[in-house]
Protein backbone atom coordinates (compact mmCIF):
# COMPACT_ATOMS: atom_id res chain seq x y z
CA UNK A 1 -30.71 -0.01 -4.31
CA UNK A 2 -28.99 0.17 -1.49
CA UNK A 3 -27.18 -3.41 -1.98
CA UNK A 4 -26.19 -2.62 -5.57
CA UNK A 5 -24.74 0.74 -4.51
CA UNK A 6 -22.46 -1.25 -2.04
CA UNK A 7 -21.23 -3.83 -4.59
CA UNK A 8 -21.10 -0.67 -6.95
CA UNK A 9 -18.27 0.92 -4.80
CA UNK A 10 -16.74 -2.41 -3.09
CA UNK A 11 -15.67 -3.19 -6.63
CA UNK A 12 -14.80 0.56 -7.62
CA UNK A 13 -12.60 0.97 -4.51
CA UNK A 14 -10.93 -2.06 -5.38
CA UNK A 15 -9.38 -1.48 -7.96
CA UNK A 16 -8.59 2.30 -6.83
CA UNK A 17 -6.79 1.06 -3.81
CA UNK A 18 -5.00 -1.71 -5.29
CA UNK A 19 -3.85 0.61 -8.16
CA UNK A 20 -3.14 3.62 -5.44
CA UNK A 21 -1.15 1.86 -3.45
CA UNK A 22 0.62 -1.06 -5.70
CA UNK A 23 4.00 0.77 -5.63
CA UNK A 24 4.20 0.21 -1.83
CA UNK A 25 3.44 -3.61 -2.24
CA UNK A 26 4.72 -4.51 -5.52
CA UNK A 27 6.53 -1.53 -6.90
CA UNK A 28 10.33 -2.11 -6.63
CA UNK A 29 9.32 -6.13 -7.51
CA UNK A 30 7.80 -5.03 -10.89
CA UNK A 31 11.01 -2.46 -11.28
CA UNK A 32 13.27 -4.95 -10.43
CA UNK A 33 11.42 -8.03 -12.55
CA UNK A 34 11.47 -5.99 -16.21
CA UNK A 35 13.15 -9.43 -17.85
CA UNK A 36 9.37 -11.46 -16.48
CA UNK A 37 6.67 -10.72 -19.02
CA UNK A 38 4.39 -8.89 -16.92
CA UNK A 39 0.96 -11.70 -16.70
CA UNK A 40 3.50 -14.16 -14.66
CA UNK A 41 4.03 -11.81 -12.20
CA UNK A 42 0.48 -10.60 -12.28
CA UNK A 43 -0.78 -14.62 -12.10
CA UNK A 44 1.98 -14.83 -8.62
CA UNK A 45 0.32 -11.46 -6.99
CA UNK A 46 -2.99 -12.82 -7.54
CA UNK A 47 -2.83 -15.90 -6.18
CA UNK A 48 -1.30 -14.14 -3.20
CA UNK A 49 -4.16 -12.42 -2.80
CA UNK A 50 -6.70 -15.24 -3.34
CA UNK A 51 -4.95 -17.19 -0.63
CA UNK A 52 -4.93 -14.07 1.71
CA UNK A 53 -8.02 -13.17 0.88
CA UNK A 54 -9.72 -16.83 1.58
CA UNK A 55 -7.41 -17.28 4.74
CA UNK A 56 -9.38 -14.09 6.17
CA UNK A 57 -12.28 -14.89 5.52
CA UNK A 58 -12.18 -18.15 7.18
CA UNK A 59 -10.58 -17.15 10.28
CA UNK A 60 -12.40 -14.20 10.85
CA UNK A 61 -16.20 -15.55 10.44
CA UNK A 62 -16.34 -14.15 6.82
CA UNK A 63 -14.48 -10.87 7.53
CA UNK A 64 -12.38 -9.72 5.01
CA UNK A 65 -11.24 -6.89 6.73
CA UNK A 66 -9.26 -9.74 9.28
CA UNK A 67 -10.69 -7.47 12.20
CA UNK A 68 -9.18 -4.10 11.25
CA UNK A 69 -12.99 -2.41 10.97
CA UNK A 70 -14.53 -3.08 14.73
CA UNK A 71 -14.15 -0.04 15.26
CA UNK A 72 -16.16 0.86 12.50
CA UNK A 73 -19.83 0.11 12.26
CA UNK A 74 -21.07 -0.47 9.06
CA UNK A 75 -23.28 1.90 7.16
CA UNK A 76 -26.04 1.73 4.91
CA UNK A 77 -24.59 2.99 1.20
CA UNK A 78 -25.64 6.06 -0.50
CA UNK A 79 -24.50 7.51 -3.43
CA UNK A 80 -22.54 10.48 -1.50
CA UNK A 81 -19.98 7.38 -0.58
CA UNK A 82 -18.85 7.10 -4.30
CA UNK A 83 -17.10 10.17 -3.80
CA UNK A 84 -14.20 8.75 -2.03
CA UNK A 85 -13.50 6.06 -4.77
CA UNK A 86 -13.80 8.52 -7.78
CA UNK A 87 -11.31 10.95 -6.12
CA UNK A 88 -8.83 8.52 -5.15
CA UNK A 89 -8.84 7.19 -9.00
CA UNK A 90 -7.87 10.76 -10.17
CA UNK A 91 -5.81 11.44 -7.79
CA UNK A 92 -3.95 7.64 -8.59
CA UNK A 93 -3.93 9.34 -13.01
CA UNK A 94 -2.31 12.15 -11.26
CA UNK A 95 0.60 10.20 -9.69
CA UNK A 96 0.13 11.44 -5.85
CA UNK A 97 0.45 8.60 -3.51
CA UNK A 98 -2.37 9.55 -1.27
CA UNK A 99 -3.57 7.43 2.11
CA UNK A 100 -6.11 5.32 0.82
CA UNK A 101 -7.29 4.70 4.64
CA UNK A 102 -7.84 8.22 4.94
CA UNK A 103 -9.49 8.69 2.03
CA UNK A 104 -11.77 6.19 2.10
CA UNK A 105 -12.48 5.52 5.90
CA UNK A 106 -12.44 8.59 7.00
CA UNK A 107 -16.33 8.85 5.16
CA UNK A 108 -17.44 5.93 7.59
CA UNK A 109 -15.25 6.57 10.46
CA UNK A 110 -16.06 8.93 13.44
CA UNK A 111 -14.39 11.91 14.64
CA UNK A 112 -12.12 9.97 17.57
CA UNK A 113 -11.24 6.68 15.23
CA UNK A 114 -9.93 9.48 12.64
CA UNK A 115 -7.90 11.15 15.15
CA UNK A 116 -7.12 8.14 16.25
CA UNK A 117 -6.27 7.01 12.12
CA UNK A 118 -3.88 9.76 12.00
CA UNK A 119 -2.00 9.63 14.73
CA UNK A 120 -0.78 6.33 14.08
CA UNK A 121 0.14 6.80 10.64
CA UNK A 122 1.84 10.10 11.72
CA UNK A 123 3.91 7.73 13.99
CA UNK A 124 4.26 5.37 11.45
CA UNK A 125 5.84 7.86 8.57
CA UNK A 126 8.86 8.71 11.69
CA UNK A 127 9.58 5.32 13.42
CA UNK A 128 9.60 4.00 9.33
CA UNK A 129 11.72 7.18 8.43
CA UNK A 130 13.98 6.67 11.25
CA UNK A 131 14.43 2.75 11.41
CA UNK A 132 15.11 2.58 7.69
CA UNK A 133 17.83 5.52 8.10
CA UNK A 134 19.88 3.44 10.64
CA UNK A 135 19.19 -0.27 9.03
CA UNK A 136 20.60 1.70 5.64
CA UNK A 137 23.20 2.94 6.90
CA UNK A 138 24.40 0.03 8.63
CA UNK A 139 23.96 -2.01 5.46
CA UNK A 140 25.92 0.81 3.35
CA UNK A 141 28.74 -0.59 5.62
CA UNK A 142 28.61 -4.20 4.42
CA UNK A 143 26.96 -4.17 0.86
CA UNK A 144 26.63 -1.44 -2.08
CA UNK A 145 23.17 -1.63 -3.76
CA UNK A 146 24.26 0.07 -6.46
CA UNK A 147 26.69 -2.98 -7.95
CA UNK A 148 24.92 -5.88 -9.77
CA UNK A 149 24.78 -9.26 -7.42
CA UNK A 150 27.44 -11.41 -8.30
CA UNK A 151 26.30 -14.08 -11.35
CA UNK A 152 26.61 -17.18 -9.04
CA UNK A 153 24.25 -15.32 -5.98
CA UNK A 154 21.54 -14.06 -8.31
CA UNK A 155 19.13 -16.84 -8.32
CA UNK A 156 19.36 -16.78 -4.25
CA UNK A 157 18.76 -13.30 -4.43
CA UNK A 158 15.43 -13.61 -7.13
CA UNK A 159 14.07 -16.39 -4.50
CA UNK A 160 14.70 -14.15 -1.60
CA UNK A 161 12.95 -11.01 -3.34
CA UNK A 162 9.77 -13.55 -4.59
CA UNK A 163 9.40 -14.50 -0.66
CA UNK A 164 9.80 -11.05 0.62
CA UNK A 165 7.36 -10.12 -1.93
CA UNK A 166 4.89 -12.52 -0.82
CA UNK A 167 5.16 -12.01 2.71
CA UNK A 168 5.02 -8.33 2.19
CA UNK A 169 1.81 -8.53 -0.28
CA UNK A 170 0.21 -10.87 3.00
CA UNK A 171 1.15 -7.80 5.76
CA UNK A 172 -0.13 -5.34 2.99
CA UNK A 173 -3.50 -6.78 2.36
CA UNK A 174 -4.42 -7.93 5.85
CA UNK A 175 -4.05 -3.98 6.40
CA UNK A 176 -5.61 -2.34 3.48
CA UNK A 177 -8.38 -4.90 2.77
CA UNK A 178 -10.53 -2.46 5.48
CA UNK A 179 -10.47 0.25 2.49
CA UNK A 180 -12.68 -2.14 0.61
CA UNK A 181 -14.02 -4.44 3.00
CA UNK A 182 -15.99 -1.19 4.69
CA UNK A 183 -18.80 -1.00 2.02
CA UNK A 184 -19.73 -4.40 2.99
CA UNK A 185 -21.51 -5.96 6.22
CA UNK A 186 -18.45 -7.28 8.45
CA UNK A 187 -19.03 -10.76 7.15
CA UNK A 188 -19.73 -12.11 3.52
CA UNK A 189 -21.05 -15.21 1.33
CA UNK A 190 -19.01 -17.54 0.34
CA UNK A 191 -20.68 -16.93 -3.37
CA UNK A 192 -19.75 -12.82 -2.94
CA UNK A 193 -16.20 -14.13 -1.82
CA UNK A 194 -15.79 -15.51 -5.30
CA UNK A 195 -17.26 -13.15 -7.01
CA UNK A 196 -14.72 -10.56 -5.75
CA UNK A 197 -11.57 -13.08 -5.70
CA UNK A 198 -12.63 -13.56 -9.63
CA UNK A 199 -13.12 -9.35 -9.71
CA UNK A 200 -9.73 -8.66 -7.94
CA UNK A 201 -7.54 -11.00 -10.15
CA UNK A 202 -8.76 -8.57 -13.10
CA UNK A 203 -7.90 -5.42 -11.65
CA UNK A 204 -4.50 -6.88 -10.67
CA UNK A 205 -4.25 -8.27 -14.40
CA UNK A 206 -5.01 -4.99 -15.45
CA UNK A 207 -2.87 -2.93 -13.48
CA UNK A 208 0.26 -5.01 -14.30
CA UNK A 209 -0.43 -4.44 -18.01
CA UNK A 210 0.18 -0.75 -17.55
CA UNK A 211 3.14 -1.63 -15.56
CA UNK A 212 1.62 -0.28 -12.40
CA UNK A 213 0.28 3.03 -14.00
CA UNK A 214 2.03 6.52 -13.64
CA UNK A 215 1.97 6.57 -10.28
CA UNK A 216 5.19 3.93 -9.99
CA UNK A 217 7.42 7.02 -10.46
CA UNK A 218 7.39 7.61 -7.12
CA UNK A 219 9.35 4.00 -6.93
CA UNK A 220 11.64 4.49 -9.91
CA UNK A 221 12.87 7.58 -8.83
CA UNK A 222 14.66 6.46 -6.05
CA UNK A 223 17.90 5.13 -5.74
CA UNK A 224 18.58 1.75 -6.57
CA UNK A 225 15.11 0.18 -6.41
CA UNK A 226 15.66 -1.37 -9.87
CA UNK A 227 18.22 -4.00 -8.31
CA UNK A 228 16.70 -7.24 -7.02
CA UNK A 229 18.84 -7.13 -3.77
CA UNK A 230 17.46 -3.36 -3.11
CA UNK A 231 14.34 -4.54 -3.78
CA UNK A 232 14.18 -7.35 -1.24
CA UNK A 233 15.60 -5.59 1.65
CA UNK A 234 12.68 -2.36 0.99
CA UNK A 235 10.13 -5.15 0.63
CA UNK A 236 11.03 -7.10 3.88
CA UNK A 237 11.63 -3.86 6.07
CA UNK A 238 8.36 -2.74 4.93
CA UNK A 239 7.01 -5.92 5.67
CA UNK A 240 8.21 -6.13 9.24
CA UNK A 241 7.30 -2.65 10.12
CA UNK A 242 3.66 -3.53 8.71
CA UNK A 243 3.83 -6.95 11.22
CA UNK A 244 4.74 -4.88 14.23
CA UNK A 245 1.75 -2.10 13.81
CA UNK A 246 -0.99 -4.73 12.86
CA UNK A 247 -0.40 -6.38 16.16
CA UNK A 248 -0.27 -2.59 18.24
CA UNK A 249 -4.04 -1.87 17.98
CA UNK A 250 -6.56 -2.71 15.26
CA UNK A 251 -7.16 0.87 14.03
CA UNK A 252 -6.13 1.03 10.52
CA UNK A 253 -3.19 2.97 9.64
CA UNK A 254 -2.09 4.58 6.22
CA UNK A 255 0.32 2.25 5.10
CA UNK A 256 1.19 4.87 2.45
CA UNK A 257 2.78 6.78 4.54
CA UNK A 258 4.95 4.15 6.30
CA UNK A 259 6.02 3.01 3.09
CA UNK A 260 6.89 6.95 1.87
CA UNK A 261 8.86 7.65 5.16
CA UNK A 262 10.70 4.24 4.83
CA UNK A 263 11.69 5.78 1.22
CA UNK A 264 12.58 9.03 2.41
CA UNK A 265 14.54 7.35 5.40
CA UNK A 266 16.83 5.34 3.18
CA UNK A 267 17.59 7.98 0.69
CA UNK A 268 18.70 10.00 3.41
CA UNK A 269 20.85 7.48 4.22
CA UNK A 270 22.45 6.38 0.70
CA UNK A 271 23.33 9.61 0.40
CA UNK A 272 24.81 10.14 3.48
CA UNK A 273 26.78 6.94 2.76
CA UNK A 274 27.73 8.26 -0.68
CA UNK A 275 30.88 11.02 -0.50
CA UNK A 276 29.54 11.49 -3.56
CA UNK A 277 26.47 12.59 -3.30
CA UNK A 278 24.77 15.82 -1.23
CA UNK A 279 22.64 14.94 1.44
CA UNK A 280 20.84 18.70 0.29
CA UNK A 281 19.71 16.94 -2.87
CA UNK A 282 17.62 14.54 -1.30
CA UNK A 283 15.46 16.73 0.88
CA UNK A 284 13.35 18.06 -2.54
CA UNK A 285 12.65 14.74 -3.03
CA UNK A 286 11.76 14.15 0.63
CA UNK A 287 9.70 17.51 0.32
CA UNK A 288 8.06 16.66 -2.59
CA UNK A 289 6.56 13.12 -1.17
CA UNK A 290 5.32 14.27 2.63
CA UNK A 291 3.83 17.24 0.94
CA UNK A 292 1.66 14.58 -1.86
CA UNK A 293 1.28 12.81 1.16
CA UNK A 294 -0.12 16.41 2.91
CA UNK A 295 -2.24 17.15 0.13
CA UNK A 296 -3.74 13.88 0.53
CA UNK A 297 -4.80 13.87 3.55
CA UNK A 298 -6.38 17.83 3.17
CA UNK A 299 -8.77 16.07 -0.05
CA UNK A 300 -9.63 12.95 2.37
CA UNK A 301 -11.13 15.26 5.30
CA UNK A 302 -12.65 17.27 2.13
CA UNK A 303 -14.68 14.40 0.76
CA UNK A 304 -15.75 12.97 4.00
CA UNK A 305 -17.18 16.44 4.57
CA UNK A 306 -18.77 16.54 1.87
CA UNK A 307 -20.05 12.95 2.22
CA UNK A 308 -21.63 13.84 5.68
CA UNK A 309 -22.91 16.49 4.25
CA UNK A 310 -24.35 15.09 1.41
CA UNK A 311 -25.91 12.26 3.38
């Protein structure tokens, strides 16, 4: 029972983290790609993730997780860990870009790794905040993202977003993979490996169908992410910032919340760049997002209650 349970809520967690978290990954690409019929770009983000996900696996002894979970044992599965999965898919309908780290390891993880969870994200969310406000408003000095690239630069500009894409959807998953990878034993088959390669490009082919679900407003409204050239400079920031906290510590980290305070960072500074604009009408916004991102983490640390309890 036990073994079904885990491939049960592998597979379930899947899909709610990949749909959860898609508009920090490949949100402004799909916004910014509306002319591409949507199973291209779906066919390109799976095969990133085959490649990342078989790369892993190989270099890490069958771990999927590429090391992020030593820190957490694994557990045998009871129903009480179903829970976390369910409640992130609702919270996905409802549009609130909750930590999917918290959420889900935060039911396996013990008291000092979740302090330990949080305060790194927490650190993440203000160095992301901060570094995007200065790199934005430096580039407000050189480019405007809000005119159209020139006709003769906008097939270097599409190549450039397609790398930055990839190499973003690489940082991404070699961080978030833990969410899923936990319900497993640290290292896997080769024939399971297949299995959920084959299980992940349908969730991905699903998800792009629905154009990313309701939860990609938290993308579209914000300024300028449906221009390719905005869209490559969020995706390699985010990327980079990603790079530099994967090779700090191997605790996982709620890339949500790097990606949200990279987003609140550059409106800031867009409209402090704009004469146009208040810099008073961004902070609902801002508001708005850290408090999702709040309420978030209050219904992770109620479910893994709930879970210990339960077990």
């Amino acid at each position: 029972m036990e073994n079904w349970l885990a491939v049960l809520f592998f597979f379930l967690s899947a899909y709610a983290v990949i749909a959860n978290d898609s508009i920090q990954t490949l949100g402004t690409w799909m916004v910014s790609n509306k002319n591409i019929k949507w199973y291209w770009l779906a066919t390109f983000a799976s095969l990133g993730l085959i490649l990342t996900l078989t790369s892993g696996w190989y270099t890490y002894n069958g771990d999927i997780s590429f090391g992020r979970l030593e820190k957490i044992p694994y557990q045998p599965i009871t129903w009480a860990y179903g829970l976390a999965p369910l409640a992130l898919i609702i919270l996905t309908r409802l549009s609130v870009p909750v930590s999917t780290s918290f959420l889900i390891l935060s039911t396996f993880a013990n008291q000092e790794v979740f302090q330990d969870m949080v305060v790194k994200s927490v650190v993440g969310y203000g160095l992301s905040a901060f570094l995007a406000y200065l790199t934005w408003i430096g580039l407000s000095q050189i480019i405007d993202e809000q005119q159209n690239v020139k006709a003769q630069n906008e097939s270097k500009w599409r190549i450039a977003q397609w790398c930055s894409t990839a190499f973003l959807w690489w940082s991404w998953l070699s961080h978030d993979l833990a969410n899923i990878a936990v319900f497993f034993p640290r290292s896997i088959s080769a024939q399971l490996l297949l299995f959920t390669c084959v299980f992940f490009t349908a969730a991905i082919f699903f998800i792009f169908s629905e154009n990313g679900g309701s939860i990609q407003k938290v993308v579209i409204n914000k300024t300028g992410t449906q221009y390719v050239r905005s869209a490559t400079l969020i995706d390699l920031f985010f990327a980079s910032i990603l790079i530099v906290f994967k090779e700090w510590n191997s605790i996982p980290m709620s890339t949500t919340w790097v990606f949200i305070g990279l987003l609140s960072g550059r409106e800031l500074a867009i409209a402090t760049s704009l004469q146009k604009r208040d810099v008073k009408s961004v902070f609902p916004i801002v508001r708005q997002d850290f408090m999702k991102l709040v309420l978030g983490m209050f219904i992770s640390v109620l479910v893994a209650y709930l879970v210990n309890l339960l077990k």
